[in-house]
Protein backbone atom coordinates (compact mmCIF):
# COMPACT_ATOMS: atom_id res chain seq x y z
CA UNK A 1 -17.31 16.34 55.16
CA UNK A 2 -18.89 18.60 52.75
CA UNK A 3 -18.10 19.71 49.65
CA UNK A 4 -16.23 23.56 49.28
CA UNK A 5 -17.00 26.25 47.27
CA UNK A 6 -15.53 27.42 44.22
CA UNK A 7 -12.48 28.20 43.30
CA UNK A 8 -11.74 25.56 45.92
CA UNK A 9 -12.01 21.60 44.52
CA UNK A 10 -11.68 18.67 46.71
CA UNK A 11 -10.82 14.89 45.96
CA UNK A 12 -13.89 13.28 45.56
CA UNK A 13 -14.40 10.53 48.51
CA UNK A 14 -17.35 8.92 49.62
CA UNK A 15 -18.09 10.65 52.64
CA UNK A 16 -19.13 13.23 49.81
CA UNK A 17 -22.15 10.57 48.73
CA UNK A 18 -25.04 12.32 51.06
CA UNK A 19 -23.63 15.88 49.72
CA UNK A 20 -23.98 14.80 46.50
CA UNK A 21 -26.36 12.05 45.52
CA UNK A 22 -29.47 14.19 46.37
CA UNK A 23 -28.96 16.78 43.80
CA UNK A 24 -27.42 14.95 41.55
CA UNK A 25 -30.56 12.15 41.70
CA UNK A 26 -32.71 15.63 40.08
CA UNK A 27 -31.25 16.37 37.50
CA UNK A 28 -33.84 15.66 34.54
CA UNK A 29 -31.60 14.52 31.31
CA UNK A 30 -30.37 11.36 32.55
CA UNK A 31 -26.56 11.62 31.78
CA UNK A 32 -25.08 8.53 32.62
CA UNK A 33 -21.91 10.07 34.24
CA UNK A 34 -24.34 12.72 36.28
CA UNK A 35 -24.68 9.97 39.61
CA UNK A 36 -22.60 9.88 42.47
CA UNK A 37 -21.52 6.48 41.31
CA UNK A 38 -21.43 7.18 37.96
CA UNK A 39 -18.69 10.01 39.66
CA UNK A 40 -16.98 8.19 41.96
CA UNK A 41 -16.26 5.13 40.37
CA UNK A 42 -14.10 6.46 37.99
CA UNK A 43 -12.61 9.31 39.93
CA UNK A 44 -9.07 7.87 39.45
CA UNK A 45 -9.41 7.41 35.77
CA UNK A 46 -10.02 10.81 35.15
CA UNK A 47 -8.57 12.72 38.58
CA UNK A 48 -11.91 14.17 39.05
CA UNK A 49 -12.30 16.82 41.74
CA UNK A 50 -15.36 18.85 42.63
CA UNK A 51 -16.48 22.11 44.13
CA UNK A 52 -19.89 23.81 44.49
CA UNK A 53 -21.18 26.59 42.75
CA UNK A 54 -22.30 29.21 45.25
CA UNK A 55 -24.50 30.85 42.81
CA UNK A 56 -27.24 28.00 43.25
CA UNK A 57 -25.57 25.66 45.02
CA UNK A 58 -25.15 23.11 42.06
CA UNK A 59 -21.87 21.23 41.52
CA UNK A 60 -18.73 22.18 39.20
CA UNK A 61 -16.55 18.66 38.70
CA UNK A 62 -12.64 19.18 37.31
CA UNK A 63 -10.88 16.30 35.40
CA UNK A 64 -8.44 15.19 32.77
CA UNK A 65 -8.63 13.31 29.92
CA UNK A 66 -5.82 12.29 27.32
CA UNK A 67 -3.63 15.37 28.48
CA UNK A 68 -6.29 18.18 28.58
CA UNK A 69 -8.60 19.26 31.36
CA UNK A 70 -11.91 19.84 31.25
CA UNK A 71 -15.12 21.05 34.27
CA UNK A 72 -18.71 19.73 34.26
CA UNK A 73 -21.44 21.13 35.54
CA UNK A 74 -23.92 18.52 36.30
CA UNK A 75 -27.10 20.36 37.49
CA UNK A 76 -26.54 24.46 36.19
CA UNK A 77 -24.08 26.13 33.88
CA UNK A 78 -22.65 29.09 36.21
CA UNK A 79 -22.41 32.66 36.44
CA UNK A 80 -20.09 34.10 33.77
CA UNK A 81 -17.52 35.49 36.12
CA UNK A 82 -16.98 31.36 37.36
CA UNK A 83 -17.26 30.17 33.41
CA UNK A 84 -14.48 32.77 32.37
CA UNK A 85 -12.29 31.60 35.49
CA UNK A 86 -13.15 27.63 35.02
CA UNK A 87 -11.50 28.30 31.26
CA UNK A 88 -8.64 30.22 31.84
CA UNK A 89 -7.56 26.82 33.99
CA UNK A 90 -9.38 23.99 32.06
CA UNK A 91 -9.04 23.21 28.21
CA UNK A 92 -12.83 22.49 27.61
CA UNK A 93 -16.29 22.49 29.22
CA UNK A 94 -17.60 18.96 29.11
CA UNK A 95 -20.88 16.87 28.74
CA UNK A 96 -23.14 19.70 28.83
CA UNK A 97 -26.80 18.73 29.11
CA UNK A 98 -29.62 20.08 26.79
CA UNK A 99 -31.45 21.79 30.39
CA UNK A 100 -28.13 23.09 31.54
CA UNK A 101 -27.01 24.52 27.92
CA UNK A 102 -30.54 26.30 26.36
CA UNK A 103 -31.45 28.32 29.06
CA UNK A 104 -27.66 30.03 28.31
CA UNK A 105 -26.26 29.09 25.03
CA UNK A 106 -27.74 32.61 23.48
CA UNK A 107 -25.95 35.02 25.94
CA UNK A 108 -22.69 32.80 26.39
CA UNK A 109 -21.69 32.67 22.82
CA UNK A 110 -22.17 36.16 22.91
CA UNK A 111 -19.35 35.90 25.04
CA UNK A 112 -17.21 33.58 22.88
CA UNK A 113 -18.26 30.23 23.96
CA UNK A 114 -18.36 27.78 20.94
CA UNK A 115 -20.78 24.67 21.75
CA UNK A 116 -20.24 21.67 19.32
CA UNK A 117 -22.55 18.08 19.77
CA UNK A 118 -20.33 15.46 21.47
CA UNK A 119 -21.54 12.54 19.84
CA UNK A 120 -19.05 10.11 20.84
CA UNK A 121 -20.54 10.67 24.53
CA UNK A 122 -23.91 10.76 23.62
CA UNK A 123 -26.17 8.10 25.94
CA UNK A 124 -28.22 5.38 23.95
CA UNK A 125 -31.27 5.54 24.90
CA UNK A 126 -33.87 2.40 24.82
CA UNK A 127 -37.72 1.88 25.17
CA UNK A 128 -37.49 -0.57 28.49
CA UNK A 129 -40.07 -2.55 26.81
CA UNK A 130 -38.36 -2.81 23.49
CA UNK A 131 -35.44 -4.62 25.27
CA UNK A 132 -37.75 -6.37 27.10
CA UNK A 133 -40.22 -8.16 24.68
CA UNK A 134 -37.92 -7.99 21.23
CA UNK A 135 -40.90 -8.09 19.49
CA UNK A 136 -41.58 -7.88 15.90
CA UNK A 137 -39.11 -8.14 13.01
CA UNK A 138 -36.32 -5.42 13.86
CA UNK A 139 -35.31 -8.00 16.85
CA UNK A 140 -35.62 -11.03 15.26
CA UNK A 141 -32.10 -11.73 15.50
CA UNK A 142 -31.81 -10.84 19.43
CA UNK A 143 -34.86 -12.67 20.19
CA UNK A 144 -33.08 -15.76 18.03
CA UNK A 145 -29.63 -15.46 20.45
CA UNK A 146 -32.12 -15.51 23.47
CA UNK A 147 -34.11 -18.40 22.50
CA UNK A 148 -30.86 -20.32 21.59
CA UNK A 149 -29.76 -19.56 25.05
CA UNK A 150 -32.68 -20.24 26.73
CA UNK A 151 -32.58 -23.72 24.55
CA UNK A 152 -29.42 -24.56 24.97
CA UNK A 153 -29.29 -23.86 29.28
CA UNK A 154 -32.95 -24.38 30.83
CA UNK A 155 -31.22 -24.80 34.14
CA UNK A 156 -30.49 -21.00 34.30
CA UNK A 157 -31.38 -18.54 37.29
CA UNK A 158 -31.47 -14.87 37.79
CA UNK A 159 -31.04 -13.43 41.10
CA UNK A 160 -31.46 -9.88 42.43
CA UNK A 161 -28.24 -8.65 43.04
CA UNK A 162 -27.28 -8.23 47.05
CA UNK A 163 -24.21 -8.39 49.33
CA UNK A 164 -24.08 -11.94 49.50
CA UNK A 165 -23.98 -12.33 45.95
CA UNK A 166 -20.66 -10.12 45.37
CA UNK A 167 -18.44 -12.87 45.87
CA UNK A 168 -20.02 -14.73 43.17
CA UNK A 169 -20.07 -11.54 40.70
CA UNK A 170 -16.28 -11.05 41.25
CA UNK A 171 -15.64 -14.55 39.89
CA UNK A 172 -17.49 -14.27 36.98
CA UNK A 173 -15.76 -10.68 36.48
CA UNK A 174 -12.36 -12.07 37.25
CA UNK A 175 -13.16 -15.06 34.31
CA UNK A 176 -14.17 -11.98 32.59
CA UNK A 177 -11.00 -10.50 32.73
CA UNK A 178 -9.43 -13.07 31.86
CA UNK A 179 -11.40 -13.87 28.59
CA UNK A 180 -10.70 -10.03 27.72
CA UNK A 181 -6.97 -9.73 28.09
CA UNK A 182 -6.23 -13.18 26.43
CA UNK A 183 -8.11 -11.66 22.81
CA UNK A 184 -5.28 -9.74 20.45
CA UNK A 185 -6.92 -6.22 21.25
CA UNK A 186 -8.86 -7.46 24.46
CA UNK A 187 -8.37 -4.99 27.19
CA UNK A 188 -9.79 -5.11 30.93
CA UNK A 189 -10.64 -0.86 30.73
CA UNK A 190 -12.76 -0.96 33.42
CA UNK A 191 -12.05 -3.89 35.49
CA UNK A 192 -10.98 -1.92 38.69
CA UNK A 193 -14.50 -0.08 38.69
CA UNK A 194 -16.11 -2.72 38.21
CA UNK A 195 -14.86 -4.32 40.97
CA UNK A 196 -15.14 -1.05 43.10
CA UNK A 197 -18.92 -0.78 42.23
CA UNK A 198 -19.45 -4.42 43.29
CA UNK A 199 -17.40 -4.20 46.69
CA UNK A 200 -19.26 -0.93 47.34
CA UNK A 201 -22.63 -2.55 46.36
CA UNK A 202 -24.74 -1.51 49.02
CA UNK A 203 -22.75 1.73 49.73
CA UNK A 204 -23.73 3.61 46.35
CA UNK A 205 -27.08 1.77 46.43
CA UNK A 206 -27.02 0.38 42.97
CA UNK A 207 -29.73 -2.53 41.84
CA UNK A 208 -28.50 -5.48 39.19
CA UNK A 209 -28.80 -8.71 38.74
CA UNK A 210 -26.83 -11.95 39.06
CA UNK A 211 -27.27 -14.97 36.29
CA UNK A 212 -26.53 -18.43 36.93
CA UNK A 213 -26.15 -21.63 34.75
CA UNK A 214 -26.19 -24.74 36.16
CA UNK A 215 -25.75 -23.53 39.42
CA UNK A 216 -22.62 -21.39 38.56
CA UNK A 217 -22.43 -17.89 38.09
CA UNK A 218 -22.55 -16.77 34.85
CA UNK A 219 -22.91 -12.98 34.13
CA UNK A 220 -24.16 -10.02 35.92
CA UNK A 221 -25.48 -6.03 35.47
CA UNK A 222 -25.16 -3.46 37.78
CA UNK A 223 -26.86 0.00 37.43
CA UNK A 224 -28.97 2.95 38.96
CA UNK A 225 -31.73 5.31 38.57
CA UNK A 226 -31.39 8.55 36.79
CA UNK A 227 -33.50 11.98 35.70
CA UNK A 228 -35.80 11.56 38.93
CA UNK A 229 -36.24 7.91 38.60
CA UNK A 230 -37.56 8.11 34.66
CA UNK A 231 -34.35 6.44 33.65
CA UNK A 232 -32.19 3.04 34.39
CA UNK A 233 -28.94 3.31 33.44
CA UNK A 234 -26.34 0.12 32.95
CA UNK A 235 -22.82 0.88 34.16
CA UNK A 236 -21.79 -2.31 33.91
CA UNK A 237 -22.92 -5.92 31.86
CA UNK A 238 -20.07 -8.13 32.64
CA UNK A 239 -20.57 -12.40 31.12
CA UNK A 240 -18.71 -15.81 30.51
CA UNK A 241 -18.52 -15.40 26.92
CA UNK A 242 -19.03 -19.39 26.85
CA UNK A 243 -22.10 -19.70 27.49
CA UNK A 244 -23.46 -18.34 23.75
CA UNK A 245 -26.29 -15.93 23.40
CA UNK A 246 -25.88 -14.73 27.19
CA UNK A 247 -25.43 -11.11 26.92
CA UNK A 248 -28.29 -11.00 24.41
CA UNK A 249 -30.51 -12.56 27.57
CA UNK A 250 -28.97 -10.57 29.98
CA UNK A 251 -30.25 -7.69 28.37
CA UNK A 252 -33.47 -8.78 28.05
CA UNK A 253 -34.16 -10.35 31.00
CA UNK A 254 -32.98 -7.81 33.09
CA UNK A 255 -34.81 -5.46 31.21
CA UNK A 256 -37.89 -7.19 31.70
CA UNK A 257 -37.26 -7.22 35.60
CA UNK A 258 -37.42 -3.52 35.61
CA UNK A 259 -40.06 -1.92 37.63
CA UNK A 260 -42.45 -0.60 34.93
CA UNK A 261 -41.89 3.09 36.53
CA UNK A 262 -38.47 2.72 34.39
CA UNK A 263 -39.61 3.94 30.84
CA UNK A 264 -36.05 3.98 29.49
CA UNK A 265 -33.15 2.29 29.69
CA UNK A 266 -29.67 4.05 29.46
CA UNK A 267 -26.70 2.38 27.91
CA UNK A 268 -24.31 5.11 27.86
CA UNK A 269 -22.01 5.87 25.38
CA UNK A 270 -20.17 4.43 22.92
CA UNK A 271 -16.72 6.45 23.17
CA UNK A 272 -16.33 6.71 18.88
CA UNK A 273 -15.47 3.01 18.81
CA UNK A 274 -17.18 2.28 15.73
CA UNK A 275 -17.77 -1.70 16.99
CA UNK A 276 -19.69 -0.65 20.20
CA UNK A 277 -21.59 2.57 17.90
CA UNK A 278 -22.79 -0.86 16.11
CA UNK A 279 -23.58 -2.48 18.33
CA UNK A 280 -25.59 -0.36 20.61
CA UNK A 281 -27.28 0.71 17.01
CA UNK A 282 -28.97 -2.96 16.39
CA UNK A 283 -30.45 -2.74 19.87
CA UNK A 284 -32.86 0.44 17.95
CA UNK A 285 -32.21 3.32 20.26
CA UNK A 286 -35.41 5.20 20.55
CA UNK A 287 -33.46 8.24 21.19
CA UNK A 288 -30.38 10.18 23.08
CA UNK A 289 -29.22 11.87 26.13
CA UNK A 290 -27.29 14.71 24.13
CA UNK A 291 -24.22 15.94 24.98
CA UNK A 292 -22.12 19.33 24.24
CA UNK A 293 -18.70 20.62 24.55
CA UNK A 294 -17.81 24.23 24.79
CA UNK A 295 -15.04 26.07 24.23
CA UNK A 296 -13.56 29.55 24.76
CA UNK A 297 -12.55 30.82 21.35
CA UNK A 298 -9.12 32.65 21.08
């Protein structure tokens, strides 16, 4: 199965992985939805559909979001003839990266494109070793939630994430669950690809981690390398909110497990909840993956 070429779109399915992971693996920004996985796992949320750009061979992806539709163009922006098509179906151009937009920006708004930063889906992007050692005084309140949890459970255990340790990640992410629908304005958003990313572990070759107190699973992180290995990014960070100070030590000790090849760590967006924007914030982002939006102009 391979993937056609534009104007056709296919469903994307995971026969489509070797197609697709390749070229997707070189692109250099490090957008956290730019992986096969990244893709895939929420292909149903957003009915994505993809075709290939015959111009270079790069990818064009189709999807919908909150009524409107909207293409991607992971690893090229295409000719103009394809753009001026792409908009006359779609209602926006979406997560455009910083290589893919400055080689063209010049010429297309010549043509009436209008490009506007997308900071809601901008990627936080961390120092690995900043998340790693918490040192100094700007994480002296992390490093205080990790020692309290190191304190309070010194029978704790990381594991490297493999098949045999799914079953055990699914019931921590079912207790998960759980936890997050019983809160007033809890929600379980991405249970179902979470699950899908763990029961396709070694299928879209991601790396994590699993935690365990006491012998019992406690929390787990799943992600993959982006931009040409460079980058790590975290799809998912899933915990037993009981145990206190646990996603604080998650993040650092699984940041600290990194191979030292991984310079950054990518903790994708925040989405314009203002909550999660402050929370990524006290974690000191050292910088972004930037994201634009185009549109055609009337």
């Amino acid at each position: 199965m391979s993937v056609p070429c534009y104007p056709d779109f296919a469903p994307l399915d995971l026969n489509l992985k070797d197609d697709l992971h390749p070229r997707l693996s070189l692109t250099a920004d490090g957008v956290s939805e730019f992986s096969f996985a990244g893709l895939y796992l929420f292909r149903s949320k957003y009915n994505y559909r993809i075709s290939r750009n015959g111009k270079d061979g790069g990818f064009i992806i189709s999807g919908e979001q909150d009524g409107k539709t909207f293409f991607m163009t992971p690893c090229s922006a295409p000719e103009w003839e394809t753009l001026e098509s792409l908009f006359a179906s779609h209602d926006y151009w979406k997560n455009i990266s910083e290589t893919v937009l400055s080689p063209v920006r010049e010429e297309l708004e010549k043509y009436g494109i209008v490009f506007e930063e997308d900071k809601n889906n901008f990627d936080y992007l961390y120092n690995r070793s900043d998340l790693a050692e918490l040192a100094g005084k700007k994480f002296h309140k992390k490093k205080n939630h990790v020692n309290h949890f190191l304190n309070t459970y010194p029978d704790h255990e990381q594991r490297q994430m493999t098949s045999a340790l799914i079953p055990a990640a699914i019931e921590v992410l079912d207790q998960w669950r759980q936890n997050a629908l019983s809160k007033s304005d809890g929600d379980d958003a991405d249970y179902k690809s979470a699950k899908e990313a763990l029961d396709l572990f070694d299928s879209l070759a991601l790396r994590g981690s699993l935690f365990f107190v006491a012998g019992k699973p406690a929390a787990w992180c799943l992600g993959e390398s982006v931009a040409r290995g460079k980058i790590f990014v975290i799809h998912f960070e899933k915990a037993i909110e009981e145990y206190r100070g646990i996603y604080q030590f998650v993040n650092q000790a699984f940041a600290e497990s990194l191979p030292r090849f991984f310079t950054l760590i990518n903790r994708e967006q925040d989405l314009g909840n203002e909550g999660l924007r402050q929370a990524k914030m006290t974690y000191r982002p050292c910088g972004f993956v930037q994201k634009y939006r185009g549109v055609k102009s009337q």
